[in-house]
PDB file of N, CA and C in Angstrom:
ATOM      1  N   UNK A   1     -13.915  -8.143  -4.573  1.00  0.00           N
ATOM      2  CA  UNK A   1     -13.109  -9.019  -3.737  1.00  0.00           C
ATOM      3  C   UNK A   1     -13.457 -10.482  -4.027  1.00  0.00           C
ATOM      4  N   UNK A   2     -12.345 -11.014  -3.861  1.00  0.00           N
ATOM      5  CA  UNK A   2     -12.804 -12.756  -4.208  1.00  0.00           C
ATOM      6  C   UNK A   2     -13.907 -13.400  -2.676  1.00  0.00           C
ATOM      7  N   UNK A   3     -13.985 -14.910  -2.910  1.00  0.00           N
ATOM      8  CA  UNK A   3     -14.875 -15.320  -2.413  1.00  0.00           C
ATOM      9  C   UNK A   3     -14.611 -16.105  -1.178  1.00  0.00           C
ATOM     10  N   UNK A   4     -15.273 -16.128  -0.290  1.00  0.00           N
ATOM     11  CA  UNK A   4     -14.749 -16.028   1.323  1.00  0.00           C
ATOM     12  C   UNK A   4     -14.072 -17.847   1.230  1.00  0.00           C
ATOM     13  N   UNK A   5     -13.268 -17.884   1.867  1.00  0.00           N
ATOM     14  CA  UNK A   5     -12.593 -19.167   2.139  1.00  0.00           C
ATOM     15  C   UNK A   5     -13.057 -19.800   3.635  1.00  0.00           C
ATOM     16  N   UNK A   6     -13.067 -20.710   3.607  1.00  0.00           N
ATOM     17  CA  UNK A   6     -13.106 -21.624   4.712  1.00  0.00           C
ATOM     18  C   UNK A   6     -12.126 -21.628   5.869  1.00  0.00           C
ATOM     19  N   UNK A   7     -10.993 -21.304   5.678  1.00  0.00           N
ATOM     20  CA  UNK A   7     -10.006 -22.111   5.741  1.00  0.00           C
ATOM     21  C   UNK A   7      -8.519 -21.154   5.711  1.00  0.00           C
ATOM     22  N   UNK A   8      -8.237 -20.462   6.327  1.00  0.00           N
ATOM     23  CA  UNK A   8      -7.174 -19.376   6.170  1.00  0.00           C
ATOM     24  C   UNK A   8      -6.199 -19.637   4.895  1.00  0.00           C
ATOM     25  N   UNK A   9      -5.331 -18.333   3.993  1.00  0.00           N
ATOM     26  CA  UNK A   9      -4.839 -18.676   2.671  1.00  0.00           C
ATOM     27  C   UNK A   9      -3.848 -17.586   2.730  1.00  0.00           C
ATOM     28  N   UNK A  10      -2.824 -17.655   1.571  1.00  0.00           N
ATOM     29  CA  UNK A  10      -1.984 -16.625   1.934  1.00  0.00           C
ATOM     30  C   UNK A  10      -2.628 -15.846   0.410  1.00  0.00           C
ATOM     31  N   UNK A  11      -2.014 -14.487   0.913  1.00  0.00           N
ATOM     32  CA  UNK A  11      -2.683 -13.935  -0.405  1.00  0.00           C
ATOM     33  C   UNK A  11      -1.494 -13.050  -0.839  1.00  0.00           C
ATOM     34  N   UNK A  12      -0.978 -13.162  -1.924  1.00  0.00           N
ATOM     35  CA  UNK A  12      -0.447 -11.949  -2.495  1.00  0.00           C
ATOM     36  C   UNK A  12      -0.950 -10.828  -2.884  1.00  0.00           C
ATOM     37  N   UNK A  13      -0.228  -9.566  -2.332  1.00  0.00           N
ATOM     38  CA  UNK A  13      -0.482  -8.045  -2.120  1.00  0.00           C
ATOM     39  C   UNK A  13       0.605  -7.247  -2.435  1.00  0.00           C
ATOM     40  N   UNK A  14       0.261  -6.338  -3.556  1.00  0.00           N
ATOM     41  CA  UNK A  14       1.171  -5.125  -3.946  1.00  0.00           C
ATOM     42  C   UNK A  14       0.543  -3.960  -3.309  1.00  0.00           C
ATOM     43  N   UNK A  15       1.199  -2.975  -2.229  1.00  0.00           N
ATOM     44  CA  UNK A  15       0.414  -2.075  -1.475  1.00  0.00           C
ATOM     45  C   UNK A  15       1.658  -1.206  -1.949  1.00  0.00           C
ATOM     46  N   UNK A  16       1.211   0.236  -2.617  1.00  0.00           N
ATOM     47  CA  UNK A  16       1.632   1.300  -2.277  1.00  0.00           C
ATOM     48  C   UNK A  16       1.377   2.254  -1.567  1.00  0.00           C
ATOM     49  N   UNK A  17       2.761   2.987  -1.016  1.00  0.00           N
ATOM     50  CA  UNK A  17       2.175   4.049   0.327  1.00  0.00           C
ATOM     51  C   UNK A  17       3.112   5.206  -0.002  1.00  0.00           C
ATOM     52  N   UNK A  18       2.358   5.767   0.839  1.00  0.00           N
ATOM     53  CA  UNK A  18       2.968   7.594   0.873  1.00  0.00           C
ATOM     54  C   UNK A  18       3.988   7.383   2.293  1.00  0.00           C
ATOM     55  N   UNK A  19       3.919   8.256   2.208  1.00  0.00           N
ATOM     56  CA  UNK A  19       5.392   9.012   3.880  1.00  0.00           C
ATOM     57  C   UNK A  19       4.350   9.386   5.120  1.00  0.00           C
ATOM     58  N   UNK A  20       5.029   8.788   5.563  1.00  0.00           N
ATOM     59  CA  UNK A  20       4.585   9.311   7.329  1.00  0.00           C
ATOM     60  C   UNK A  20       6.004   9.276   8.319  1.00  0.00           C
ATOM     61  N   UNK A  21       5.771  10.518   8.865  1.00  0.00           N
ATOM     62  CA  UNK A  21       6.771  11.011  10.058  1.00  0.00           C
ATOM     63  C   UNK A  21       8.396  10.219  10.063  1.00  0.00           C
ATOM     64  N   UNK A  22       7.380   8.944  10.765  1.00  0.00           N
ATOM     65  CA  UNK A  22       8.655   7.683  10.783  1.00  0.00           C
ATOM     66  C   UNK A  22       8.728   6.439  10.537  1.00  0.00           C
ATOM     67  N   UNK A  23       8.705   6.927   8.844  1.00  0.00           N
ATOM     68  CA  UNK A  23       8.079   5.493   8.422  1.00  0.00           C
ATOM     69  C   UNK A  23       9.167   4.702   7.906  1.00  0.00           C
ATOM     70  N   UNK A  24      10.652   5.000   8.266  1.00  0.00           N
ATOM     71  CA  UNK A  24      12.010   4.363   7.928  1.00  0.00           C
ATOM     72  C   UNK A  24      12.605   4.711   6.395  1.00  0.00           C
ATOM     73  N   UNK A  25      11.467   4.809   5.613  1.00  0.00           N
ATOM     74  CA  UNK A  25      12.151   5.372   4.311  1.00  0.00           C
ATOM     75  C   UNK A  25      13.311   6.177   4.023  1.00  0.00           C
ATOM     76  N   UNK A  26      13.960   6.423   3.073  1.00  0.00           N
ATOM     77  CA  UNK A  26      14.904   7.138   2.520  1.00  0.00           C
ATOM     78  C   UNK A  26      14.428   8.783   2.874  1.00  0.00           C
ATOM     79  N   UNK A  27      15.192   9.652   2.736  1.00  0.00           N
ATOM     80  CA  UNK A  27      14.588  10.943   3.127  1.00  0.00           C
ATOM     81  C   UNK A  27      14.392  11.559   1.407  1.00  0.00           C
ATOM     82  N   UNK A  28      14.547  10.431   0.408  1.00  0.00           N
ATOM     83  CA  UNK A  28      14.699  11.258  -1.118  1.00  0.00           C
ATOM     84  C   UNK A  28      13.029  10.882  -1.357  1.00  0.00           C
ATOM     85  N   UNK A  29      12.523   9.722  -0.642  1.00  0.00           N
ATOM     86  CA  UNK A  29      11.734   8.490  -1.369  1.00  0.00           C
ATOM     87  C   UNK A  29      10.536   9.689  -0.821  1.00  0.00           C
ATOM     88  N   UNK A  30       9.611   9.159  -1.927  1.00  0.00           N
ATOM     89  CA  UNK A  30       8.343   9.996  -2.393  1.00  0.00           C
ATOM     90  C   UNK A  30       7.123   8.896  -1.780  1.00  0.00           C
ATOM     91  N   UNK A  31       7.327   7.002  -1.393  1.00  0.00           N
ATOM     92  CA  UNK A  31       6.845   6.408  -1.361  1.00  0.00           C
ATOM     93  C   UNK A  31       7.529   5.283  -1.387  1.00  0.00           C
ATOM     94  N   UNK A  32       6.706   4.632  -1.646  1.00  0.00           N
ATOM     95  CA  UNK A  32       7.032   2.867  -1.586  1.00  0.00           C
ATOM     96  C   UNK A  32       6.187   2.132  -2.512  1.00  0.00           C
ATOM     97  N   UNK A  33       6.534   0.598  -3.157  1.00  0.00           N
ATOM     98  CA  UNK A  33       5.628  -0.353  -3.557  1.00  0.00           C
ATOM     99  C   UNK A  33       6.183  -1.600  -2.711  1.00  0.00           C
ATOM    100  N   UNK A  34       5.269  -2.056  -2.301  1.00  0.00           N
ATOM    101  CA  UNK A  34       5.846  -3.386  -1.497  1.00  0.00           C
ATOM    102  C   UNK A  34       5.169  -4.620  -1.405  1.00  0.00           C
ATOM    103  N   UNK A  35       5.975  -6.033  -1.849  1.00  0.00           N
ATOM    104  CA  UNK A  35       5.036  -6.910  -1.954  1.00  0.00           C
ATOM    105  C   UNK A  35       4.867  -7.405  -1.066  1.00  0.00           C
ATOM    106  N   UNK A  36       3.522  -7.983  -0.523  1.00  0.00           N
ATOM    107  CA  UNK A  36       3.191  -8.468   1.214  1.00  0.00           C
ATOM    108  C   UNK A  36       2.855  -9.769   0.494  1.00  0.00           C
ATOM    109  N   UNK A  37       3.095 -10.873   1.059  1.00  0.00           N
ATOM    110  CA  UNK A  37       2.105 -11.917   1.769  1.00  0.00           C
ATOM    111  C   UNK A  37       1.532 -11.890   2.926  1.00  0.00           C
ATOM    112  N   UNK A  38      -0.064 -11.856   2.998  1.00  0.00           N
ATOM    113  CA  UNK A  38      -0.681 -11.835   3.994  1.00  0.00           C
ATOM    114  C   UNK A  38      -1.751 -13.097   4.103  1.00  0.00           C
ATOM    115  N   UNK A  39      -2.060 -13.542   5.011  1.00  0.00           N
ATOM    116  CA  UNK A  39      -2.637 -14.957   5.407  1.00  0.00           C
ATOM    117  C   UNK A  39      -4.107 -13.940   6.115  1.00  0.00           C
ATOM    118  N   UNK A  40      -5.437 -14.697   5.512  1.00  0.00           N
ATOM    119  CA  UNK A  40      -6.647 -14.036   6.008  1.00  0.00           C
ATOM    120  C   UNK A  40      -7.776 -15.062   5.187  1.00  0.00           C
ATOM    121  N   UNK A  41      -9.101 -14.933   5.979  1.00  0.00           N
ATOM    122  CA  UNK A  41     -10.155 -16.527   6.025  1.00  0.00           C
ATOM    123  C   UNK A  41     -10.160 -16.004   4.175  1.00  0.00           C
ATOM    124  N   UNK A  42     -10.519 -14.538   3.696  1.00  0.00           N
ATOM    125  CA  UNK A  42     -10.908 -14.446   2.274  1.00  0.00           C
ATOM    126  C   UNK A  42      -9.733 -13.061   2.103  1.00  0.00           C
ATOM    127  N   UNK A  43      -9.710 -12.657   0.861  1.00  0.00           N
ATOM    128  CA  UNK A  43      -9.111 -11.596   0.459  1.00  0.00           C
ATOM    129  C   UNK A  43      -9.271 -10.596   1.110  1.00  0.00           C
ATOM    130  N   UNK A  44     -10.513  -9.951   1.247  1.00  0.00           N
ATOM    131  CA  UNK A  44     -10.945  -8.636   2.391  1.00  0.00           C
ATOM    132  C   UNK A  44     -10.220  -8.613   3.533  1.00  0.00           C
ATOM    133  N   UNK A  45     -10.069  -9.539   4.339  1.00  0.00           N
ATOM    134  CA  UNK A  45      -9.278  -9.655   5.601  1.00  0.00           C
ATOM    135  C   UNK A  45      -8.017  -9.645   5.318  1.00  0.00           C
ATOM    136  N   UNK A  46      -7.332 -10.437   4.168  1.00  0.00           N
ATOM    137  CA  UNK A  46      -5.655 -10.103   4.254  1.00  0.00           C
ATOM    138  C   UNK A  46      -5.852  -8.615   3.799  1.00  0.00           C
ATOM    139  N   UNK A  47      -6.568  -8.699   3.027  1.00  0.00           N
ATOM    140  CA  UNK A  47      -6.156  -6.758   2.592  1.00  0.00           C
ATOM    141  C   UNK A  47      -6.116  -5.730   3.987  1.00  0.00           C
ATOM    142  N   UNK A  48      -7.408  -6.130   4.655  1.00  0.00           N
ATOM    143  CA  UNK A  48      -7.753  -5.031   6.242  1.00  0.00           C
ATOM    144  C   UNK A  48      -6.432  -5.331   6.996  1.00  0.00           C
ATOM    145  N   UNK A  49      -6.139  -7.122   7.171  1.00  0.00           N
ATOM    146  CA  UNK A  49      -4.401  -6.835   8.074  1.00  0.00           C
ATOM    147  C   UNK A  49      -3.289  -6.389   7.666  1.00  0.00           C
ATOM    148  N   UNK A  50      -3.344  -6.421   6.143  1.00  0.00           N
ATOM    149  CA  UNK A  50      -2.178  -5.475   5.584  1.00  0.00           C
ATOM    150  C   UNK A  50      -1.847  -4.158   6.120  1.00  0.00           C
ATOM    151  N   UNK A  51      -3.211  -3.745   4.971  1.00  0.00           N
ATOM    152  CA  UNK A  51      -3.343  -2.557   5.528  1.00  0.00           C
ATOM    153  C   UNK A  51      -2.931  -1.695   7.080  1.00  0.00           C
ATOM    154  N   UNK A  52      -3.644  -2.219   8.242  1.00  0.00           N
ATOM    155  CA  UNK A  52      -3.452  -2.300  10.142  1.00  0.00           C
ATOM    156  C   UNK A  52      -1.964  -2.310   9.904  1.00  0.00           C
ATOM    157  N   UNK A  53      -1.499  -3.484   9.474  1.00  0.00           N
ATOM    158  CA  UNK A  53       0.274  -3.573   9.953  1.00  0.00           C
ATOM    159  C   UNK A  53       0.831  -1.971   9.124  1.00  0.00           C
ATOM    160  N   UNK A  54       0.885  -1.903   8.188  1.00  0.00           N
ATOM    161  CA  UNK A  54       1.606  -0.950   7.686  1.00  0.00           C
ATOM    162  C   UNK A  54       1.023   0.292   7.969  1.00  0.00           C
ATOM    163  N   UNK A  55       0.202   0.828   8.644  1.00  0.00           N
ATOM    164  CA  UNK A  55      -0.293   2.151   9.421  1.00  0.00           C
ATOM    165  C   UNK A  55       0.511   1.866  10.581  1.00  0.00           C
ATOM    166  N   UNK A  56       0.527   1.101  10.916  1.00  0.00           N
ATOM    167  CA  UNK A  56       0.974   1.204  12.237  1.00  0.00           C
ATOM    168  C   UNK A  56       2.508   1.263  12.496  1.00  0.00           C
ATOM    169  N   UNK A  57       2.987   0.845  11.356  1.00  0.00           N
ATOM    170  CA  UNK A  57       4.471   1.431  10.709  1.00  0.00           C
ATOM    171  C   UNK A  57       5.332   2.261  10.006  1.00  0.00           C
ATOM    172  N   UNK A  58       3.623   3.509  10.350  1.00  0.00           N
ATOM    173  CA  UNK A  58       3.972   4.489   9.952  1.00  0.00           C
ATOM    174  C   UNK A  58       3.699   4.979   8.833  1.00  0.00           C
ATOM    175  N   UNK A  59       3.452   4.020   7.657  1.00  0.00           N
ATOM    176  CA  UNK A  59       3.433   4.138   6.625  1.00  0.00           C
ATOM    177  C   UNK A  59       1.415   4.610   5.863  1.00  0.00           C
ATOM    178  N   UNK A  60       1.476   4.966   4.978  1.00  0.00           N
ATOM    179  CA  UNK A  60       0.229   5.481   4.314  1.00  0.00           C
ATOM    180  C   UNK A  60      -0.226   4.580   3.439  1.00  0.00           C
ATOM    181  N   UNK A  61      -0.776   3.818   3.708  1.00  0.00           N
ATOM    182  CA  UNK A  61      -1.181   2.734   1.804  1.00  0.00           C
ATOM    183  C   UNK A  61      -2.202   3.870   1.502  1.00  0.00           C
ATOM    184  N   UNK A  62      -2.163   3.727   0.067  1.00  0.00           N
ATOM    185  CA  UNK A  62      -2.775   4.915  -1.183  1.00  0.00           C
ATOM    186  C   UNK A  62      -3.677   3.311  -1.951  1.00  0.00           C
ATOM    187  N   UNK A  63      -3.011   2.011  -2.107  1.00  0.00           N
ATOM    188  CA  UNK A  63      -3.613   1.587  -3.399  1.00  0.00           C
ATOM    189  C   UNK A  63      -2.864  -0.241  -2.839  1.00  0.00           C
ATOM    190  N   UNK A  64      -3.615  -0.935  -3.137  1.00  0.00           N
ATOM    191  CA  UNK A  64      -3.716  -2.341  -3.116  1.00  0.00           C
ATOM    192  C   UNK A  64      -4.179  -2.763  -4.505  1.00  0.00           C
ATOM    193  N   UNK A  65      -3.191  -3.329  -4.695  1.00  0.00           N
ATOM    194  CA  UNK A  65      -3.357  -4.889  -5.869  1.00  0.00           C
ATOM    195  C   UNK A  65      -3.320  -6.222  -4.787  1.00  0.00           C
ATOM    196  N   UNK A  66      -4.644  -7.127  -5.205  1.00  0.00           N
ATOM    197  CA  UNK A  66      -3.916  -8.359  -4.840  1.00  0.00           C
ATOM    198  C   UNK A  66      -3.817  -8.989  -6.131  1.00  0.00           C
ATOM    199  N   UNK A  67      -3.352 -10.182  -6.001  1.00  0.00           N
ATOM    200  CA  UNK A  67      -2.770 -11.065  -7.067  1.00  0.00           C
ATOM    201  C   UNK A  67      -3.245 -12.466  -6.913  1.00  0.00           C
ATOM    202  N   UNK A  68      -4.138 -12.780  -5.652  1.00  0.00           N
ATOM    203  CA  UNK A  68      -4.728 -13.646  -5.319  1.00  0.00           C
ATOM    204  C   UNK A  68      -3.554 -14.730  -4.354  1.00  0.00           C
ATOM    205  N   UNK A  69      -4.413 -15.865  -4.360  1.00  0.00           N
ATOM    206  CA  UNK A  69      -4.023 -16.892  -3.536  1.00  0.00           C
ATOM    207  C   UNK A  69      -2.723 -17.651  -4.473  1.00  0.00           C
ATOM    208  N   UNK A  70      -1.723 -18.114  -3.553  1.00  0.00           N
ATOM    209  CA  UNK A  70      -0.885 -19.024  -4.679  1.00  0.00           C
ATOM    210  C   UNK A  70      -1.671 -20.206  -5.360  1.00  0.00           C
ATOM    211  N   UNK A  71      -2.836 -21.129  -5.227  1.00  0.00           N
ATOM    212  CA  UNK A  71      -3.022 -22.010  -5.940  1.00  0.00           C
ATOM    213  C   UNK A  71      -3.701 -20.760  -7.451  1.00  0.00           C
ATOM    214  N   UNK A  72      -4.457 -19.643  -7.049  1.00  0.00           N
ATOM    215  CA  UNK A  72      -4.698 -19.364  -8.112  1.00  0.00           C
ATOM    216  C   UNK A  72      -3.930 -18.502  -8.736  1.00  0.00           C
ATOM    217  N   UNK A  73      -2.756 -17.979  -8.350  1.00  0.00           N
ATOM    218  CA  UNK A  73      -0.969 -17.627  -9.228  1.00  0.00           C
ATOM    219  C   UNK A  73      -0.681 -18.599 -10.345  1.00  0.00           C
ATOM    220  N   UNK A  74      -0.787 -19.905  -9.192  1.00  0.00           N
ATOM    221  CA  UNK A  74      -0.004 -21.290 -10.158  1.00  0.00           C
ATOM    222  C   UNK A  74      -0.735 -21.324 -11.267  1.00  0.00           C
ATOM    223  N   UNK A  75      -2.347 -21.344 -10.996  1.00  0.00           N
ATOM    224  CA  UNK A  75      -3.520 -21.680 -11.700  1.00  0.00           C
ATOM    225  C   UNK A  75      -3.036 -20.292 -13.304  1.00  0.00           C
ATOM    226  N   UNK A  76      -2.600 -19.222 -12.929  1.00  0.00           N
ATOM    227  CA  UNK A  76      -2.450 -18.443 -13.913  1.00  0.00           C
ATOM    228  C   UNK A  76      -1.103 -18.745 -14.528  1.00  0.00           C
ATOM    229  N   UNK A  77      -0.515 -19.373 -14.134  1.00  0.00           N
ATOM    230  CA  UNK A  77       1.084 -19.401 -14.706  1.00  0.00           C
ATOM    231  C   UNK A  77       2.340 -18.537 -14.447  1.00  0.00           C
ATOM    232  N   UNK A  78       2.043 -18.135 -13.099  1.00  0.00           N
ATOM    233  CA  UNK A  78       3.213 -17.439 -12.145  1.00  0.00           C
ATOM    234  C   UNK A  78       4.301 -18.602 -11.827  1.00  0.00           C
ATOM    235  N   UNK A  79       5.199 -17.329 -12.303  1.00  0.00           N
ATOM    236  CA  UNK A  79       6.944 -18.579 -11.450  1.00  0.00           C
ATOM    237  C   UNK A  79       6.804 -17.819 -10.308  1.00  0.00           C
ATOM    238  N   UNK A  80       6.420 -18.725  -9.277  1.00  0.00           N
ATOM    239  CA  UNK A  80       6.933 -18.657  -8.190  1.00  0.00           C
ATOM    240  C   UNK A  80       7.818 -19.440  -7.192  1.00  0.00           C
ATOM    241  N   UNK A  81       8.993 -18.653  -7.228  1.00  0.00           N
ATOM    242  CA  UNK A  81      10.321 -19.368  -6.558  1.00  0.00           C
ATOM    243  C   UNK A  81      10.386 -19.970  -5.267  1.00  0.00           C
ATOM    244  N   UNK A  82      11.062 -20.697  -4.511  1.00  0.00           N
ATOM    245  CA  UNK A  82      10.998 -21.256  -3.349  1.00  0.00           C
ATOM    246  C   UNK A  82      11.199 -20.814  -2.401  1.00  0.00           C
ATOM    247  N   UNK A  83      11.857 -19.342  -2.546  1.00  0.00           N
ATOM    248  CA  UNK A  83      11.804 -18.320  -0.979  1.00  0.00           C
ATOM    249  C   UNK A  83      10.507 -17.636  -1.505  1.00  0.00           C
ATOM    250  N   UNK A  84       9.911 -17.574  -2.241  1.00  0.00           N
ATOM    251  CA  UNK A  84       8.610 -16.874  -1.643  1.00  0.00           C
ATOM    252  C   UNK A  84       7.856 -18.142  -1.453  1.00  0.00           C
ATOM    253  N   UNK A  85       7.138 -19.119  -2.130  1.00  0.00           N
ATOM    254  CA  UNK A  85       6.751 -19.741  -1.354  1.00  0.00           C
ATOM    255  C   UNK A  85       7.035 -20.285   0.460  1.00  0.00           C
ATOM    256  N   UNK A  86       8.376 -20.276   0.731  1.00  0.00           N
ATOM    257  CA  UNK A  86       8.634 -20.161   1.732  1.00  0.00           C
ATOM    258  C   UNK A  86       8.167 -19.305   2.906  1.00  0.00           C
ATOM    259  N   UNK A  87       8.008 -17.850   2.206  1.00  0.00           N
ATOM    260  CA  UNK A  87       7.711 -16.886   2.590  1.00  0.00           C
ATOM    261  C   UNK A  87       5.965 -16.851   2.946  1.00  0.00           C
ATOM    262  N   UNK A  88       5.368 -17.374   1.894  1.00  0.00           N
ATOM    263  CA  UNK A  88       3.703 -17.513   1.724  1.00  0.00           C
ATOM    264  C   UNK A  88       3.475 -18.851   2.847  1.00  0.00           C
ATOM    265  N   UNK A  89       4.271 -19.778   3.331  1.00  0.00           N
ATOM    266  CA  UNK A  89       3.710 -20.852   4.337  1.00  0.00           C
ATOM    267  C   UNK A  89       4.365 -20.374   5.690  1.00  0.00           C
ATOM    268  N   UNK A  90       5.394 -19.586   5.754  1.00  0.00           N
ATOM    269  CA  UNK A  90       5.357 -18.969   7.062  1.00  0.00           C
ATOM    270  C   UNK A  90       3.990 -17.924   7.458  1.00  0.00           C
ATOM    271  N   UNK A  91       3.721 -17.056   6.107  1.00  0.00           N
ATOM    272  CA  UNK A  91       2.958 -16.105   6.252  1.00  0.00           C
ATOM    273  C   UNK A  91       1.662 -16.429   7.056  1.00  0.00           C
ATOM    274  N   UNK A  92       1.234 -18.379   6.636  1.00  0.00           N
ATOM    275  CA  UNK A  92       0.568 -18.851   6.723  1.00  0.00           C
ATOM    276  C   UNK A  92       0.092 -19.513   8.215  1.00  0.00           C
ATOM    277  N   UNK A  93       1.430 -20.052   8.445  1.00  0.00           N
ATOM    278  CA  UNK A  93       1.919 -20.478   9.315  1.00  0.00           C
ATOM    279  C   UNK A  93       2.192 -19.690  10.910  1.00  0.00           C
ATOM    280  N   UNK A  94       2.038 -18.164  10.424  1.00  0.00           N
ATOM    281  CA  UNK A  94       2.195 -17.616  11.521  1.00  0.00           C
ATOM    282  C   UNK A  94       1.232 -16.215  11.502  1.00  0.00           C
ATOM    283  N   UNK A  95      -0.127 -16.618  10.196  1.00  0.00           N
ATOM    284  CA  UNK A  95      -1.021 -15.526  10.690  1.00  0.00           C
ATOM    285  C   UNK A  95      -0.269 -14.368  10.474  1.00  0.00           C
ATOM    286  N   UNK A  96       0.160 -14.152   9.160  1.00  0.00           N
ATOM    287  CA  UNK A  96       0.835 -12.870   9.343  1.00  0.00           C
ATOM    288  C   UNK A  96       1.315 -11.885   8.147  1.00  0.00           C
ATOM    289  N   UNK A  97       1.340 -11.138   8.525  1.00  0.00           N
ATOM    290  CA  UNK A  97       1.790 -10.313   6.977  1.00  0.00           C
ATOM    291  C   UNK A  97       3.174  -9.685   6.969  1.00  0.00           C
ATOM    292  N   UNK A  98       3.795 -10.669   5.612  1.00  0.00           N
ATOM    293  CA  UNK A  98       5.413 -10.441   5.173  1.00  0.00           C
ATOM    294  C   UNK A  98       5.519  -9.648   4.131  1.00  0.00           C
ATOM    295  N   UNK A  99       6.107  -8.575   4.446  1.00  0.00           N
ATOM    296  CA  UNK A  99       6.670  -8.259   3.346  1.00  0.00           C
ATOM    297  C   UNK A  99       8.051  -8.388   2.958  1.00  0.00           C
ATOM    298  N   UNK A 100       7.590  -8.946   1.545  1.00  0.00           N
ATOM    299  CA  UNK A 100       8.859  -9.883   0.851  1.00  0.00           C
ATOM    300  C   UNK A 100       9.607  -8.631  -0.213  1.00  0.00           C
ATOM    301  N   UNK A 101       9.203  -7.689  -0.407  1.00  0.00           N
ATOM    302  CA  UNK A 101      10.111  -7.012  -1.185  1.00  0.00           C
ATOM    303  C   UNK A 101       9.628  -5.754  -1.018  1.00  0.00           C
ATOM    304  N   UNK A 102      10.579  -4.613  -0.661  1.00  0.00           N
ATOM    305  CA  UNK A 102      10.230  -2.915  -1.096  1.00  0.00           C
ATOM    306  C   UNK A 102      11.205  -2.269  -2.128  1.00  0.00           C
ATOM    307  N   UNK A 103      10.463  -1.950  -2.788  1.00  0.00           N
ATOM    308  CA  UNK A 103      10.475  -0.829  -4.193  1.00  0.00           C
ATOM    309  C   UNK A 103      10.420   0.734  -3.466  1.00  0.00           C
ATOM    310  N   UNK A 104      11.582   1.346  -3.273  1.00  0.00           N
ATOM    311  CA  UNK A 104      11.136   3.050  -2.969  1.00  0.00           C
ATOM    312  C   UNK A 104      11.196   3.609  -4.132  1.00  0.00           C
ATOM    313  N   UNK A 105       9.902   4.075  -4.099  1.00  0.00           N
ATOM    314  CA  UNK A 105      10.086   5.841  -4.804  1.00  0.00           C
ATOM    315  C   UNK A 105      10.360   6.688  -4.933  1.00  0.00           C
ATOM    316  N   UNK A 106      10.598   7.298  -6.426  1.00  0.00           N
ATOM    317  CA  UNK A 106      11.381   8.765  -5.927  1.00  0.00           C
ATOM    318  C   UNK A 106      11.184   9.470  -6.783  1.00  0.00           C
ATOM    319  N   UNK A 107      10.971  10.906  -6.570  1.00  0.00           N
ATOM    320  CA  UNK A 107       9.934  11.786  -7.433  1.00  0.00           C
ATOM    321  C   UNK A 107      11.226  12.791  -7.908  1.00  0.00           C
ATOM    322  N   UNK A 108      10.671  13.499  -8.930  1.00  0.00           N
ATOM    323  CA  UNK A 108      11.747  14.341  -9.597  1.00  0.00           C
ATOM    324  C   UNK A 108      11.938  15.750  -8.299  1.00  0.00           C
ATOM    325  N   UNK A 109      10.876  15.605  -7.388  1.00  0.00           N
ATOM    326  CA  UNK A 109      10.981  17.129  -6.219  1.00  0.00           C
ATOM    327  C   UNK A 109      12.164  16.875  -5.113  1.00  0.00           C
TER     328      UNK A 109
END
């Protein structure tokens, strides 16, 4: 995990999950990939509130990527467009975890 911040940050998060009961999915979908922005003091904490929100929506996370903070995206040479940044200073702005895009899965069963 990266190194604790001072200072709350938004963090980009690719979380995939399995099926639970009523977790809104498709009835074909095998899963999900979904990208979150989550705002937390270091990485560990946006990952733990990710994580909390999407159990509690039913859903199963199996596997987390983060992708880090946007200064260190930019720092790598990510295009990042102006609705997600948008998206990353609300995230910020309101303590919270967005998810900005879902990917369903779907298995050959």
């Amino acid at each position: 995990m990266a190194k604790k911040a001072t200072s709350p940050q938004v963090y980009t998060l690719l979380v995939e999950v399995g099926r639970g009961p009523d977790d809104g999915l498709p009835k074909n979908a095998t899963g999900a990939a979904l990208l979150c922005y989550s705002s937390g003091r270091d990485e560990a904490e946006a990952v733990r509130e990710t994580v909390a929100v999407l159990k509690s929506a039913d859903l199963k996370p199996l596997d987390v990527t983060s992708y880090g903070t946007i200064a260190e995206r930019d720092a790598e040479g990510h295009d990042i467009g102006d609705e997600d940044r948008a998206l990353m200073d609300r995230a910020l702005a309101e303590n919270a975890v967005i998810v900005a895009e879902t990917t369903v899965l779907k298995g050959d069963a």
